[in-house]
N, C-alpha and C. Protein backbone atom coordinates (compact mmCIF):
# COMPACT_ATOMS: atom_id res chain seq x y z
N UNK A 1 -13.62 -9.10 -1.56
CA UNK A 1 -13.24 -8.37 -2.75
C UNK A 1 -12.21 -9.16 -3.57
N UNK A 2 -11.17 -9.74 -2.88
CA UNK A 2 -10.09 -10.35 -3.64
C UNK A 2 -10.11 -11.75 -4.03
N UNK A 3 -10.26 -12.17 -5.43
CA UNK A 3 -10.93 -13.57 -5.67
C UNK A 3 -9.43 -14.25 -6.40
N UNK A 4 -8.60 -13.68 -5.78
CA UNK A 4 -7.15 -14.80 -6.00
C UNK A 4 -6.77 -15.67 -5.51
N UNK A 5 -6.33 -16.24 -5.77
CA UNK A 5 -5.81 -18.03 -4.63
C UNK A 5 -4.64 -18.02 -4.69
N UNK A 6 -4.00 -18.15 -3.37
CA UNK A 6 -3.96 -18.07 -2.20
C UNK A 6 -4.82 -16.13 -2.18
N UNK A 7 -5.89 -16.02 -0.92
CA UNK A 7 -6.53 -14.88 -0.95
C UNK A 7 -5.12 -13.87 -0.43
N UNK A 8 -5.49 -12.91 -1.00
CA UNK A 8 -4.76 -11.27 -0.59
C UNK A 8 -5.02 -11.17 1.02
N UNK A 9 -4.14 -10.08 1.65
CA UNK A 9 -4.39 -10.17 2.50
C UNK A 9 -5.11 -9.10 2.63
N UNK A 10 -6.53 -8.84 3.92
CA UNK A 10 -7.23 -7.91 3.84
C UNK A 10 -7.22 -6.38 4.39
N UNK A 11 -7.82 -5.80 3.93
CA UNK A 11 -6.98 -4.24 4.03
C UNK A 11 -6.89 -3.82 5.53
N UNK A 12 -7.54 -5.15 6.37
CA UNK A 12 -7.44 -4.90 8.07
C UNK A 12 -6.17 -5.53 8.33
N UNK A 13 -5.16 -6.40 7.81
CA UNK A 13 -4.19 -7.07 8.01
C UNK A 13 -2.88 -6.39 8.11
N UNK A 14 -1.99 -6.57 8.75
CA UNK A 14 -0.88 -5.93 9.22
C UNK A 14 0.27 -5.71 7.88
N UNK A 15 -0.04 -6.97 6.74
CA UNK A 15 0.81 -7.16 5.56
C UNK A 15 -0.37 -6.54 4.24
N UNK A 16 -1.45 -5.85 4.50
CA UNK A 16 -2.19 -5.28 3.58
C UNK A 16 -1.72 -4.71 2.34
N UNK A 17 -0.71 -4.13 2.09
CA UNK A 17 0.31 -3.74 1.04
C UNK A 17 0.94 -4.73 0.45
N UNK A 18 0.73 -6.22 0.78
CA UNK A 18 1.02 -7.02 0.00
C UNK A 18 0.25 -8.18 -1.10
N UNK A 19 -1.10 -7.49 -0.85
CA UNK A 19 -2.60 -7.46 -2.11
C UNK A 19 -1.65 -7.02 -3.57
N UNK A 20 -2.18 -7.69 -4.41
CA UNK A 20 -2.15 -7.38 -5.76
C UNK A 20 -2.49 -6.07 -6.59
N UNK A 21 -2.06 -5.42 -7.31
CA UNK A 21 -2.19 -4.65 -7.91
C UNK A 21 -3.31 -4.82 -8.57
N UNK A 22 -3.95 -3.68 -8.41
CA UNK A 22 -5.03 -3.82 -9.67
C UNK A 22 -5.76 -2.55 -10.80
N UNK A 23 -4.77 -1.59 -10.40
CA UNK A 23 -5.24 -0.46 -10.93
C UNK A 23 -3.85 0.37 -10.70
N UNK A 24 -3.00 0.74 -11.44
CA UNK A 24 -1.80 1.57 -11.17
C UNK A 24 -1.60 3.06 -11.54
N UNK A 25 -1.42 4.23 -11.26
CA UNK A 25 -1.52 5.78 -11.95
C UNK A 25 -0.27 6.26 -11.33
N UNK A 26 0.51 5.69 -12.32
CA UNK A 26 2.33 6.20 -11.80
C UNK A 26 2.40 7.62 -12.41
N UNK A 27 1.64 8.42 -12.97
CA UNK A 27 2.19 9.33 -13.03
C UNK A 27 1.33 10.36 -12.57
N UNK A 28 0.16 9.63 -11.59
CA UNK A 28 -0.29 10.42 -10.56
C UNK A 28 0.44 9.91 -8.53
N UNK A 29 1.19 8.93 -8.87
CA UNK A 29 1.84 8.03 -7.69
C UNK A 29 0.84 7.19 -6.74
N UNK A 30 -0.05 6.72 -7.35
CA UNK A 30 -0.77 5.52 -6.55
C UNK A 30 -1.26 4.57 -7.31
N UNK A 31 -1.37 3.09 -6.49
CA UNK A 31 -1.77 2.32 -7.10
C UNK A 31 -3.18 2.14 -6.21
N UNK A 32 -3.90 0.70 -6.91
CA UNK A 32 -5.18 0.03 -6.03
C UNK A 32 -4.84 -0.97 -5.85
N UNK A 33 -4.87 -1.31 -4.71
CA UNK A 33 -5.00 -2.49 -4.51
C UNK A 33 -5.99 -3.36 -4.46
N UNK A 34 -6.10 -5.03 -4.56
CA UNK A 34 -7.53 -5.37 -4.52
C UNK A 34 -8.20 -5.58 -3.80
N UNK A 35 -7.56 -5.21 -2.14
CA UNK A 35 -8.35 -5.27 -0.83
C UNK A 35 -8.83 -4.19 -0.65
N UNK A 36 -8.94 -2.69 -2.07
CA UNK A 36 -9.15 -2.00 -1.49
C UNK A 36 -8.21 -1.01 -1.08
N UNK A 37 -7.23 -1.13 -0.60
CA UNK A 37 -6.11 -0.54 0.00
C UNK A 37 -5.45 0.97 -1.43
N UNK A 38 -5.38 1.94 -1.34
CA UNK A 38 -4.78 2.72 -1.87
C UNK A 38 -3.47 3.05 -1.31
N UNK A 39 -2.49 2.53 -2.14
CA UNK A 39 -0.80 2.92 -1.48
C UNK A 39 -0.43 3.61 -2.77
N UNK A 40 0.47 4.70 -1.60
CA UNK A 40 1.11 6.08 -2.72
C UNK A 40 2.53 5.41 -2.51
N UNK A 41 3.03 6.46 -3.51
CA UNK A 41 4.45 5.76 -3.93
C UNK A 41 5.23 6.50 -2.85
N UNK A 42 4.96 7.29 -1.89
CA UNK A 42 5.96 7.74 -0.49
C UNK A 42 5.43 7.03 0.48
N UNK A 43 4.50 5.77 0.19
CA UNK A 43 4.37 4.18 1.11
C UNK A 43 3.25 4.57 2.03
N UNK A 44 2.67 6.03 1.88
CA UNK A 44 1.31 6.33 2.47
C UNK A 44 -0.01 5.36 1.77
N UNK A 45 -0.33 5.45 2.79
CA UNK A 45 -1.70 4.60 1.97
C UNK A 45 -3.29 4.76 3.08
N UNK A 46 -4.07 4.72 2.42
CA UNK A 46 -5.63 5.06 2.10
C UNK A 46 -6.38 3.91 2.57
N UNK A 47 -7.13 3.80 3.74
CA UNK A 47 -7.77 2.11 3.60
C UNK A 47 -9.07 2.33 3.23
N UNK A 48 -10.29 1.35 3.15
CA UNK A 48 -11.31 1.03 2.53
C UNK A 48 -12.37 2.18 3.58
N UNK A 49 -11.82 1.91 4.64
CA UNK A 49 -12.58 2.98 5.71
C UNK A 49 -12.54 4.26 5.71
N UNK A 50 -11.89 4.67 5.04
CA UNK A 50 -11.26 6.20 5.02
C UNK A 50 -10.11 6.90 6.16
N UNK A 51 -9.92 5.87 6.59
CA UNK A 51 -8.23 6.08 7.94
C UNK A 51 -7.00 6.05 6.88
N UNK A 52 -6.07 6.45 7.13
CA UNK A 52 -4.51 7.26 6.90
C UNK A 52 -3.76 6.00 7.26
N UNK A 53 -3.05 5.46 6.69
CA UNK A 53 -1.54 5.16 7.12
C UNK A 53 -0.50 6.00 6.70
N UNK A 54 -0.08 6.84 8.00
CA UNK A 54 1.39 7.41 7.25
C UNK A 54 2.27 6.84 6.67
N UNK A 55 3.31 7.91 5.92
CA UNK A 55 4.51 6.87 5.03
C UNK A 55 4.95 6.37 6.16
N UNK A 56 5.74 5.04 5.85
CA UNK A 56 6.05 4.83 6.88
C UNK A 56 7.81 3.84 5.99
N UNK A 57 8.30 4.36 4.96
CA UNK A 57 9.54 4.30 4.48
C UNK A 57 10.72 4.57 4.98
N UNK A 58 11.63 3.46 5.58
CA UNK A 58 13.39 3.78 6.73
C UNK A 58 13.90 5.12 5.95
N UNK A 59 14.91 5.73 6.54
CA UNK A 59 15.72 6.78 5.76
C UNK A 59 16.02 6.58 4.26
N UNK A 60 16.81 7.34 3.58
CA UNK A 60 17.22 7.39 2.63
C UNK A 60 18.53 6.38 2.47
N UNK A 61 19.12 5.93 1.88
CA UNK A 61 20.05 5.02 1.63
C UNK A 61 21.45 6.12 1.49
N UNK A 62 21.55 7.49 1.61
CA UNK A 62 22.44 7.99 1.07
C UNK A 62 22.38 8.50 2.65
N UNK A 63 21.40 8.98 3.71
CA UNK A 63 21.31 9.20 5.07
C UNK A 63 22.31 8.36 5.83
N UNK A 64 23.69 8.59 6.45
CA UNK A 64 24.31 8.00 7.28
C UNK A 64 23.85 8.32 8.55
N UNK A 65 23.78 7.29 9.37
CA UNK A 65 23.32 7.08 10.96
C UNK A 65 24.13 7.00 11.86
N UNK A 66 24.92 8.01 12.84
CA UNK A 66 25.66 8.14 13.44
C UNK A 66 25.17 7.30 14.61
């Protein structure tokens, strides 16, 4: 699917969220990626297969960690 050089990585790859943008709907909160990959803006994302990655975003920056 992804005809960029150096290639994207593919939506089976561990760094898959780091494919190119290619379709963005910020004011529905997802983008496309070009492997395929659908990532929402709470870092959930959609793969080509129809499997789930949960969000998977550290705490909040204002969250102190005792």
């Amino acid at each position: 699917m992804c005809q960029h050089q150096p290639t994207c990585p593919s939506a089976e790859a561990t760094d898959r969220d780091a494919a190119r943008v290619i379709a963005c709907f910020r004011e529905q909160g997802w983008s496309l990626l070009c492997n395929g990959v659908i990532v929402f803006e709470d870092t959930g994302e959609l793969l080509p297969d129809g499997s789930m990655i949960e969000p998977h975003r550290g705490p909040a920056r204002h969250v102190l960690v005792a």
